[in-house]
C-alpha atoms as a PDB file:
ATOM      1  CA  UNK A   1       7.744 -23.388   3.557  1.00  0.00           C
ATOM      2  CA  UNK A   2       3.819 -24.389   2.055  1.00  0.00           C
ATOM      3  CA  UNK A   3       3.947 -24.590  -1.765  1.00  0.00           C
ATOM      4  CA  UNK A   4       2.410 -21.093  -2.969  1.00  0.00           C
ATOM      5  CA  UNK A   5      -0.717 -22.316  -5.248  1.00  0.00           C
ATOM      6  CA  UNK A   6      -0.357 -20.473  -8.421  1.00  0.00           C
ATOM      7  CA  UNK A   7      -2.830 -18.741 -10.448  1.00  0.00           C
ATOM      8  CA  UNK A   8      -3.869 -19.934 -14.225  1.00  0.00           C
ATOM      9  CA  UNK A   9      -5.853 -18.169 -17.264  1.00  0.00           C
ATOM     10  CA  UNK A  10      -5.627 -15.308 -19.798  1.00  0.00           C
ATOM     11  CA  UNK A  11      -2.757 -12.504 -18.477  1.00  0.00           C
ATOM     12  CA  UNK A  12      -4.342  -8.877 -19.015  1.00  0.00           C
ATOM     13  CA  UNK A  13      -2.040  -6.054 -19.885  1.00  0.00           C
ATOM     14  CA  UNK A  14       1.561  -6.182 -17.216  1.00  0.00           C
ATOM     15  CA  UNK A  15       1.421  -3.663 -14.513  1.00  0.00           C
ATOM     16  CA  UNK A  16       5.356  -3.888 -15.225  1.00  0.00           C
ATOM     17  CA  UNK A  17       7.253  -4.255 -18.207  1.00  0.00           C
ATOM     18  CA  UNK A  18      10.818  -4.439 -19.271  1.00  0.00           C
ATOM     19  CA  UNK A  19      11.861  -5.093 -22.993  1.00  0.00           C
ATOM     20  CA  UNK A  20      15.231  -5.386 -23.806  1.00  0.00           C
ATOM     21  CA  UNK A  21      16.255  -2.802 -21.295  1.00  0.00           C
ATOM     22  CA  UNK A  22      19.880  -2.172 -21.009  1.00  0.00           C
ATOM     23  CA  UNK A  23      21.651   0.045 -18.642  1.00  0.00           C
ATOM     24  CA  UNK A  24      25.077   1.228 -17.124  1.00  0.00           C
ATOM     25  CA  UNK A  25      26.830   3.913 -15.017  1.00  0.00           C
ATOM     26  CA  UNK A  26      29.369   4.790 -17.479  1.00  0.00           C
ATOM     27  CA  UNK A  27      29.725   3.775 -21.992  1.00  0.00           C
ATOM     28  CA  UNK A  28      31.801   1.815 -21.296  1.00  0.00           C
ATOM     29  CA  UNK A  29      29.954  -0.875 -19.154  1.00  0.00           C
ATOM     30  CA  UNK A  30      26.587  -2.221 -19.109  1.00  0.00           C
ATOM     31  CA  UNK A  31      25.414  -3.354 -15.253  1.00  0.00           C
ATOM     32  CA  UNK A  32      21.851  -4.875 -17.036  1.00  0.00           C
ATOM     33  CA  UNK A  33      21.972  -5.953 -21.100  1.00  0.00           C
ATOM     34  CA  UNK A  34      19.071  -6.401 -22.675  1.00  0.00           C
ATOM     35  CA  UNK A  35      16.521  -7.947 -19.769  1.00  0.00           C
ATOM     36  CA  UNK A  36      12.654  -8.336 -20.706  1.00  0.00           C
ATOM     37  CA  UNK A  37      10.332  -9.314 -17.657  1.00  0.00           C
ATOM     38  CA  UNK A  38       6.458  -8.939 -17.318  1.00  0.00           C
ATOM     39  CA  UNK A  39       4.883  -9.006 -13.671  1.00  0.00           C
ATOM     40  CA  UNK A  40       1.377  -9.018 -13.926  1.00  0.00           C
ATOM     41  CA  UNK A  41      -1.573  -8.272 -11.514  1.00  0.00           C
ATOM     42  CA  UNK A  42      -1.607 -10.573  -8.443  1.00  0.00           C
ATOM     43  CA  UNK A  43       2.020 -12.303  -9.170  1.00  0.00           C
ATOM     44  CA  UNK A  44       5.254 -12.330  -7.657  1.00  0.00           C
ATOM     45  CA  UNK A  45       8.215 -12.323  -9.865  1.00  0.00           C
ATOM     46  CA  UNK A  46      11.161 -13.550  -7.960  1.00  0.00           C
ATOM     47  CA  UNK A  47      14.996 -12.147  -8.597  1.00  0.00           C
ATOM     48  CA  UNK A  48      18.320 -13.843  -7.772  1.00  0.00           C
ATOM     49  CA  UNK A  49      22.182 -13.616  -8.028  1.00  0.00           C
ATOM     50  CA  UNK A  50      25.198 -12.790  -6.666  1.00  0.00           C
ATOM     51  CA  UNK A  51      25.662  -9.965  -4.735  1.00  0.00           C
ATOM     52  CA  UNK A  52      26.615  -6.580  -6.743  1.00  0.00           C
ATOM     53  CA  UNK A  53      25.318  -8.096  -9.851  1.00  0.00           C
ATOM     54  CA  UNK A  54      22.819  -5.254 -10.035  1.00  0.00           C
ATOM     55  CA  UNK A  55      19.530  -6.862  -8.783  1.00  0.00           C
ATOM     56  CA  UNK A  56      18.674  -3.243  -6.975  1.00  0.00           C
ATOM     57  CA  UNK A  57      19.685  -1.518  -9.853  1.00  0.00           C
ATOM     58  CA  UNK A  58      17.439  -3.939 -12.178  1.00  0.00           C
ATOM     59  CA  UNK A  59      14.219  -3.024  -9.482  1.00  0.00           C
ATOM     60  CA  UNK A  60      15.110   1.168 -10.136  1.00  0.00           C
ATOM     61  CA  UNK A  61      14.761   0.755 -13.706  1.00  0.00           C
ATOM     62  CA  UNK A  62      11.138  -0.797 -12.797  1.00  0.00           C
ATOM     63  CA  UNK A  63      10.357   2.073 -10.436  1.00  0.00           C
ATOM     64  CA  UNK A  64      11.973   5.037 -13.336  1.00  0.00           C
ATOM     65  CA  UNK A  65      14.530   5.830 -10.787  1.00  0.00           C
ATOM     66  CA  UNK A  66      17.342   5.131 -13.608  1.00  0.00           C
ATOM     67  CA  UNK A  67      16.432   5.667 -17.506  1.00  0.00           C
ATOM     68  CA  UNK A  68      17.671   2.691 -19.351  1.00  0.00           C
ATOM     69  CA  UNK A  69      20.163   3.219 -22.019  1.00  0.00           C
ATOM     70  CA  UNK A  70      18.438   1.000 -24.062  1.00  0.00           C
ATOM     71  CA  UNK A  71      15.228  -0.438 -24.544  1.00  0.00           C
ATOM     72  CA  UNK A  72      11.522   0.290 -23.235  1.00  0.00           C
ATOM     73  CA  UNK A  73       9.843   0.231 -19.297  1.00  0.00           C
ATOM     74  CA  UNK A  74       6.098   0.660 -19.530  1.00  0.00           C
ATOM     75  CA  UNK A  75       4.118   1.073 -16.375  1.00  0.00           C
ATOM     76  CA  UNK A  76       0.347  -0.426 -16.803  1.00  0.00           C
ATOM     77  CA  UNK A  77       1.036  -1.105 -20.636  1.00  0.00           C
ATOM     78  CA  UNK A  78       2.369   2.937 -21.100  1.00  0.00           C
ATOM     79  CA  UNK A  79       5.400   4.175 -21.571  1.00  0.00           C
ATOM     80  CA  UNK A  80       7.134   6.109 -18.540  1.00  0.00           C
ATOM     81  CA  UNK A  81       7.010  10.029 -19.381  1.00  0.00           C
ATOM     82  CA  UNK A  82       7.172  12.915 -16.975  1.00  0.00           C
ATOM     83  CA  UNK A  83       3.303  12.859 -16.818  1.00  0.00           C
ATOM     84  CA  UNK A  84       3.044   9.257 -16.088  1.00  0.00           C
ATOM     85  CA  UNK A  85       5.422   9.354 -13.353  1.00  0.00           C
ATOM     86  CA  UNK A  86       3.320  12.433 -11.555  1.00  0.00           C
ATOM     87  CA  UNK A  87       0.312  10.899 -12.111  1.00  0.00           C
ATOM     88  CA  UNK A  88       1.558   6.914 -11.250  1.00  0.00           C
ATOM     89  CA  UNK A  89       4.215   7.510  -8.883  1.00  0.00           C
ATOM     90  CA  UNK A  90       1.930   6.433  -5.836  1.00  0.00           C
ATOM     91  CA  UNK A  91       0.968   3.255  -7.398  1.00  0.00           C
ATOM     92  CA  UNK A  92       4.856   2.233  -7.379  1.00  0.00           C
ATOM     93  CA  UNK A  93       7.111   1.754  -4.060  1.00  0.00           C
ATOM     94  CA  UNK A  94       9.990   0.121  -2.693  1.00  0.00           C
ATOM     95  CA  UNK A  95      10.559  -1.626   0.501  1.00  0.00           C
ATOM     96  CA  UNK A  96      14.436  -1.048   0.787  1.00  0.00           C
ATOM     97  CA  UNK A  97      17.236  -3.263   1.715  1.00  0.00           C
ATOM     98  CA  UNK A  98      18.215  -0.517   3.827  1.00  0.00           C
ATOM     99  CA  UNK A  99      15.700   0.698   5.625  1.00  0.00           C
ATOM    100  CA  UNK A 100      17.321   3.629   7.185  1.00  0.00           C
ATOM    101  CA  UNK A 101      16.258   4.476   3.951  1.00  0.00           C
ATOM    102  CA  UNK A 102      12.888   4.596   4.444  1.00  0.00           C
ATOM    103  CA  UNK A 103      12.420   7.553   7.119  1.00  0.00           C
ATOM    104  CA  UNK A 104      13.816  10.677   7.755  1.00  0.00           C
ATOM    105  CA  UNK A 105      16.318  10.696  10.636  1.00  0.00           C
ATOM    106  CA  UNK A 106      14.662  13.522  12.630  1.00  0.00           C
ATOM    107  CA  UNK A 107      11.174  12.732  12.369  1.00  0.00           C
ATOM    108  CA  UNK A 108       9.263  10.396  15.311  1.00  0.00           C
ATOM    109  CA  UNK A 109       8.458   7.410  13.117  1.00  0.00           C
ATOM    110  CA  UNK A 110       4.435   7.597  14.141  1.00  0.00           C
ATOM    111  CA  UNK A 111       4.467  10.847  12.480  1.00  0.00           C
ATOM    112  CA  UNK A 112       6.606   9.386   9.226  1.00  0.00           C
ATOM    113  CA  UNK A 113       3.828   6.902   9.134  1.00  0.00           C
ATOM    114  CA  UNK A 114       0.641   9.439   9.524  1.00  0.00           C
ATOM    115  CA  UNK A 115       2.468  12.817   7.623  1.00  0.00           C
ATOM    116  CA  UNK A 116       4.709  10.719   5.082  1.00  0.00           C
ATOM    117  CA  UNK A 117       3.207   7.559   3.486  1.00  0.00           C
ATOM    118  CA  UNK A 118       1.601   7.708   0.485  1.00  0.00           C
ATOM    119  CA  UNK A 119      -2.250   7.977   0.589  1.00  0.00           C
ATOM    120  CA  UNK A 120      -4.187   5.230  -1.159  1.00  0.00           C
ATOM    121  CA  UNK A 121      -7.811   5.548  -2.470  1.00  0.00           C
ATOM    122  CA  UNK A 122      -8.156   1.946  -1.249  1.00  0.00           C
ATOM    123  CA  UNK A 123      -6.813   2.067   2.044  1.00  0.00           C
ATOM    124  CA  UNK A 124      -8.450  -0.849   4.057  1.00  0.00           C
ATOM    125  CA  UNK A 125      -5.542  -2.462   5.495  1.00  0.00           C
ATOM    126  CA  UNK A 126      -4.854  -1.693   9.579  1.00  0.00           C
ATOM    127  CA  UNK A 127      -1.400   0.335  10.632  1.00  0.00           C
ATOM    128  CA  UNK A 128      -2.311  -1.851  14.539  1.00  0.00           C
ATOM    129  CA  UNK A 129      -3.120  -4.524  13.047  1.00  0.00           C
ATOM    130  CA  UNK A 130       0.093  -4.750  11.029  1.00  0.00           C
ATOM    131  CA  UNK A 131       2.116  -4.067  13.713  1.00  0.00           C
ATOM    132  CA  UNK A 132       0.424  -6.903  15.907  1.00  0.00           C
ATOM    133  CA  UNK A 133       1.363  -9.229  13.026  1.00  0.00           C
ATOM    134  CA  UNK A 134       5.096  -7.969  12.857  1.00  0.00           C
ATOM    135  CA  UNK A 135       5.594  -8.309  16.366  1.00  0.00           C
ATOM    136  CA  UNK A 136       6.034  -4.548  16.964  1.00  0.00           C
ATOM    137  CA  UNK A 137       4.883  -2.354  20.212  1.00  0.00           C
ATOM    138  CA  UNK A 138       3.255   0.898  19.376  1.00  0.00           C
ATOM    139  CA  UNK A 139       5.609   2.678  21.900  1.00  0.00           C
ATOM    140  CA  UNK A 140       8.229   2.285  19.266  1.00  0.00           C
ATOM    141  CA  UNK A 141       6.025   5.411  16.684  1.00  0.00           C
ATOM    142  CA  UNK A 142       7.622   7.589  19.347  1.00  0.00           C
ATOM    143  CA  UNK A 143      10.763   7.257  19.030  1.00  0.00           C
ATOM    144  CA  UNK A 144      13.161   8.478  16.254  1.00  0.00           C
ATOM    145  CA  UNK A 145      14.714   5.883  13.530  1.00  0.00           C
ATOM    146  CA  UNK A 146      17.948   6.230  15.340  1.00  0.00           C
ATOM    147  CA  UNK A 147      16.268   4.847  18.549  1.00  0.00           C
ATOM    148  CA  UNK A 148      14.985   1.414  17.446  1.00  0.00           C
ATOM    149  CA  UNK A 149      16.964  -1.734  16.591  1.00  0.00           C
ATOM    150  CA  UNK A 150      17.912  -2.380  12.319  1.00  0.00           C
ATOM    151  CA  UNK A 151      15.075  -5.632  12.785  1.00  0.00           C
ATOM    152  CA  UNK A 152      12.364  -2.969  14.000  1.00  0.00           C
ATOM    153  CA  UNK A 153      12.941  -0.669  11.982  1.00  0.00           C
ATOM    154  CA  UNK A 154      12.647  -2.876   8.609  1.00  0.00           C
ATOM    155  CA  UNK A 155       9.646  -4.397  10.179  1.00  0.00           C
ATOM    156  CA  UNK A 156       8.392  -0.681  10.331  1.00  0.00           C
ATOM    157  CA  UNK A 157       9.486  -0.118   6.449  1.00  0.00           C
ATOM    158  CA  UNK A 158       7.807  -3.042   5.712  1.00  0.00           C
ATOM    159  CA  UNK A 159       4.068  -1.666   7.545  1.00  0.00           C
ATOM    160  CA  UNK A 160       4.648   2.139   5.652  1.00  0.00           C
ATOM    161  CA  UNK A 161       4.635   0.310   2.224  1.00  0.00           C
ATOM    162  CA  UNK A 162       2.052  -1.516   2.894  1.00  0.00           C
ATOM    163  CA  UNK A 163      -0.106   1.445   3.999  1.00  0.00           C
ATOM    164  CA  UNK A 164       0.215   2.702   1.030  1.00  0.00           C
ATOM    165  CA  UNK A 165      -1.318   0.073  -0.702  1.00  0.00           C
ATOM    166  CA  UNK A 166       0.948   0.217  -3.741  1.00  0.00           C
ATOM    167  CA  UNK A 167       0.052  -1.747  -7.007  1.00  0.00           C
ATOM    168  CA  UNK A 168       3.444  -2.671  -7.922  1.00  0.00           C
ATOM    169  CA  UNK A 169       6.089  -2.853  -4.999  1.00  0.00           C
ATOM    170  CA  UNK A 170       9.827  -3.995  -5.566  1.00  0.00           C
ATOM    171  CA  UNK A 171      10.921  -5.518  -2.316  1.00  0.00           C
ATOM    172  CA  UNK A 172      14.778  -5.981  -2.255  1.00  0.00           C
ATOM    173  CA  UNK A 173      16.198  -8.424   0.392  1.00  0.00           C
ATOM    174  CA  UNK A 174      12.949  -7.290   2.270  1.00  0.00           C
ATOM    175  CA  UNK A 175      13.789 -10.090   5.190  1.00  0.00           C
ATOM    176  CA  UNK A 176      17.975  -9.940   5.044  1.00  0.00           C
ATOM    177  CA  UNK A 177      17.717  -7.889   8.620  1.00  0.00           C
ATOM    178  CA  UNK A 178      15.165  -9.719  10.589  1.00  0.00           C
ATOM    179  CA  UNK A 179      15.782 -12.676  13.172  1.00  0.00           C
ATOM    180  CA  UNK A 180      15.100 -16.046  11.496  1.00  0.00           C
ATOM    181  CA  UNK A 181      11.637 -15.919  13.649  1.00  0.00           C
ATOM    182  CA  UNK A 182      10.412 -13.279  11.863  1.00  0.00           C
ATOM    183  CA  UNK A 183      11.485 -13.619   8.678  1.00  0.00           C
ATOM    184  CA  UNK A 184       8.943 -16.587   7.369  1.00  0.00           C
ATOM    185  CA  UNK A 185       6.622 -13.669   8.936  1.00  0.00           C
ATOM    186  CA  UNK A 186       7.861 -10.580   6.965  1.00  0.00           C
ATOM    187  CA  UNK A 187       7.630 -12.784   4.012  1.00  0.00           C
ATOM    188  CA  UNK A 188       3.776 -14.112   4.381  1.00  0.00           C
ATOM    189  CA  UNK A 189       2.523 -10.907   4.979  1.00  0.00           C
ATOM    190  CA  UNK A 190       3.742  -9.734   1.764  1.00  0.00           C
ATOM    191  CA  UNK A 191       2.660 -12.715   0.277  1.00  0.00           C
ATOM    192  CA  UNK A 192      -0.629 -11.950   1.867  1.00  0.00           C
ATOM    193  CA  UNK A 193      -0.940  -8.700   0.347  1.00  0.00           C
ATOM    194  CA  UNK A 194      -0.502  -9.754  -3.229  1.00  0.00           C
ATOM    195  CA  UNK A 195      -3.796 -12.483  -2.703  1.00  0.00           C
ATOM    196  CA  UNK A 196      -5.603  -9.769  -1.166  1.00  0.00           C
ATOM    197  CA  UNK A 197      -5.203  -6.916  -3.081  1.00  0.00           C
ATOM    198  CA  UNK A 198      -3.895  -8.111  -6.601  1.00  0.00           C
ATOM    199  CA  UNK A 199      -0.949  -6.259  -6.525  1.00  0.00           C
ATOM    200  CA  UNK A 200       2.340  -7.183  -7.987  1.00  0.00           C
ATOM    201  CA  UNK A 201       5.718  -7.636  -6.583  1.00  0.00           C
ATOM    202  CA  UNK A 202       9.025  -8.232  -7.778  1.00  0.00           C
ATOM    203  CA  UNK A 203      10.950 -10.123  -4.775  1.00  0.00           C
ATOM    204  CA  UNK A 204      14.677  -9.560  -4.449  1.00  0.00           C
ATOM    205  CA  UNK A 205      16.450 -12.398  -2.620  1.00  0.00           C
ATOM    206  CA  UNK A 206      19.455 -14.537  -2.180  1.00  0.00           C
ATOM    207  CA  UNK A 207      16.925 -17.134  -0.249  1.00  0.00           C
ATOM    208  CA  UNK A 208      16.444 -19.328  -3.440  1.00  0.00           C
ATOM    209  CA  UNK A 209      14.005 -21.647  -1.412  1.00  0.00           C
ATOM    210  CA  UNK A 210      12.107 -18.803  -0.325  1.00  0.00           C
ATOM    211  CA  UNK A 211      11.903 -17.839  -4.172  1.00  0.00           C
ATOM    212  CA  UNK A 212      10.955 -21.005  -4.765  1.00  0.00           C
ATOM    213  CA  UNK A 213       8.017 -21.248  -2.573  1.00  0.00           C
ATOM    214  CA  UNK A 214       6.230 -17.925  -2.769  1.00  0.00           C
ATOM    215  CA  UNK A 215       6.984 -16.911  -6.283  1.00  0.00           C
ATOM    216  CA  UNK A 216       5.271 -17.319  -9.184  1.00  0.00           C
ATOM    217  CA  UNK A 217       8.142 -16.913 -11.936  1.00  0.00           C
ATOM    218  CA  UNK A 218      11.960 -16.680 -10.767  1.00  0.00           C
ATOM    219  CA  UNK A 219      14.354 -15.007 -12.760  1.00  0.00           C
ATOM    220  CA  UNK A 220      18.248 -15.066 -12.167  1.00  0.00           C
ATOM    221  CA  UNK A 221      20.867 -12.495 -13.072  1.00  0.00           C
ATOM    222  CA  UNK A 222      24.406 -12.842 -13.702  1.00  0.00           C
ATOM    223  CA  UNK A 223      27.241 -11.396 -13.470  1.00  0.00           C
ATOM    224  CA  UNK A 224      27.473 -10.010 -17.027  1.00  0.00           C
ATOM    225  CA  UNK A 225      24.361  -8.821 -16.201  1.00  0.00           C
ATOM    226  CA  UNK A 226      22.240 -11.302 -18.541  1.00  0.00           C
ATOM    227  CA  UNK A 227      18.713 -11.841 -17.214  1.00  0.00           C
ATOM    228  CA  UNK A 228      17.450 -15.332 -17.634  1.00  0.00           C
ATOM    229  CA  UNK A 229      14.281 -16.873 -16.626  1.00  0.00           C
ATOM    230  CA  UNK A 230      14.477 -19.888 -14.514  1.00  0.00           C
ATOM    231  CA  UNK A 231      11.875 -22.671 -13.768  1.00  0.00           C
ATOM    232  CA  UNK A 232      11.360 -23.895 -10.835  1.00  0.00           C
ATOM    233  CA  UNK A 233      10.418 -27.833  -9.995  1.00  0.00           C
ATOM    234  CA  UNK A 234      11.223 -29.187  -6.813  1.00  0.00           C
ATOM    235  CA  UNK A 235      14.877 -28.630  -5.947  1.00  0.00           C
ATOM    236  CA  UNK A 236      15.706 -28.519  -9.830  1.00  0.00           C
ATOM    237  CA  UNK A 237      16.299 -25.360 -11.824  1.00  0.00           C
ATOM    238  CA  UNK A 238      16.428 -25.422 -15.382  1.00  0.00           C
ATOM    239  CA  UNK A 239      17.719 -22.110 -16.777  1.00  0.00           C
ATOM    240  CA  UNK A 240      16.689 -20.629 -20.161  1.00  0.00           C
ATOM    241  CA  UNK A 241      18.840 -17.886 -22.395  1.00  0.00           C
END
């Protein structure tokens, strides 16, 4: 992995931000306590820990799929509201771990990416082109999700959200189902779309060097569900409460 060059100079308002958010399932538990994060235009915020420490559940709360129990989640410096969300909701998509989760089962995936993908104002980025970069044969938009391999069809996920151009994406473990091959792949074209189009992204992963070389903040989260940022120099990691 190339050292990502970072950017420098004056943030403007987050596209995403978390302050003092709290959340559980139940009273009686709390999966996140009291995380703040920022992700601003053009970064990528990087997320870490354990498995079933609530990373995913940490990237809902950032896309209003859960209401926190506690604390605040603006969207572009606003508060989420039932307006905001109808009006925003475009702007902010995930690129699941799963990505059977990403396409209805009975639908030809060609017509999942034409009928199905959110429309962007900006569009300017190539569904072929993407493909060719991924590795993926057009044949496979007629086929059903059922009738492609787990790698294809992530590498599929992975050209829907970027069709839509979103301004803040959440990628969670967007690389865990790919062949080593194409994984450094997956990854740089994501990273690619943040320099080109200024979005933001919050990058889910248990690859800590992977973090380390394509984000521009890393945060960790344990199992008590404490969010702490950590900095990143060379092979050291210095954590912060």
């Amino acid at each position: 992995w190339q050292d990502q060059v970072k950017s420098t100079g004056a943030m403007p308002e987050p596209v995403l931000s978390l302050k003092d958010v709290s959340f559980g399932f139940s009273q009686a538990s709390h999966v996140i306590a009291d995380a703040s994060i920022d992700v601003h235009a053009g970064e990528i915020v990087g997320l870490y820990g354990p498995s079933g420490v609530g990373k995913s559940t940490l990237g809902d709360l950032c896309l209003g799929l859960h209401r926190p129990t506690h604390g605040t989640v603006r969207w572009f410096g606003e508060p989420i509201t039932p307006a905001a969300i109808r009006q925003q909701r475009p702007k902010l998509q995930k690129l699941f771990q799963n990505p059977v989760t990403s396409f209805p089962p009975n639908l030809m995936l060609g017509d999942v990416l034409k009928k199905l993908t959110p429309i962007s104002k900006r569009r300017s980025i190539s569904r072929s082109e993407l493909m060719s970069r991924l590795k993926l044969d057009e044949a496979l938009l007629r086929r059903r999700p059922d009738q492609v391999s787990g790698g294809e069809l992530q590498r599929l996920a992975i050209v829907r959200v970027m069709l839509a151009q979103p301004r803040f994406l959440v990628c969670d473990e967007p690389s865990s189902r790919l062949d080593m091959s194409i994984q450094r792949l997956a990854i740089e074209i994501i990273t690619d779309y943040v320099v080109e189009t200024d979005a933001a992204i919050l990058l889910i992963s248990h690859d800590r060097e992977v973090l380390r070389k394509r984000a521009d903040h890393v945060f960790a989260l344990s199992k008590k569900g404490v969010l702490k940022r950590v900095e990143v120099a060379g092979d050291r990691r210095i954590a912060h409460a």
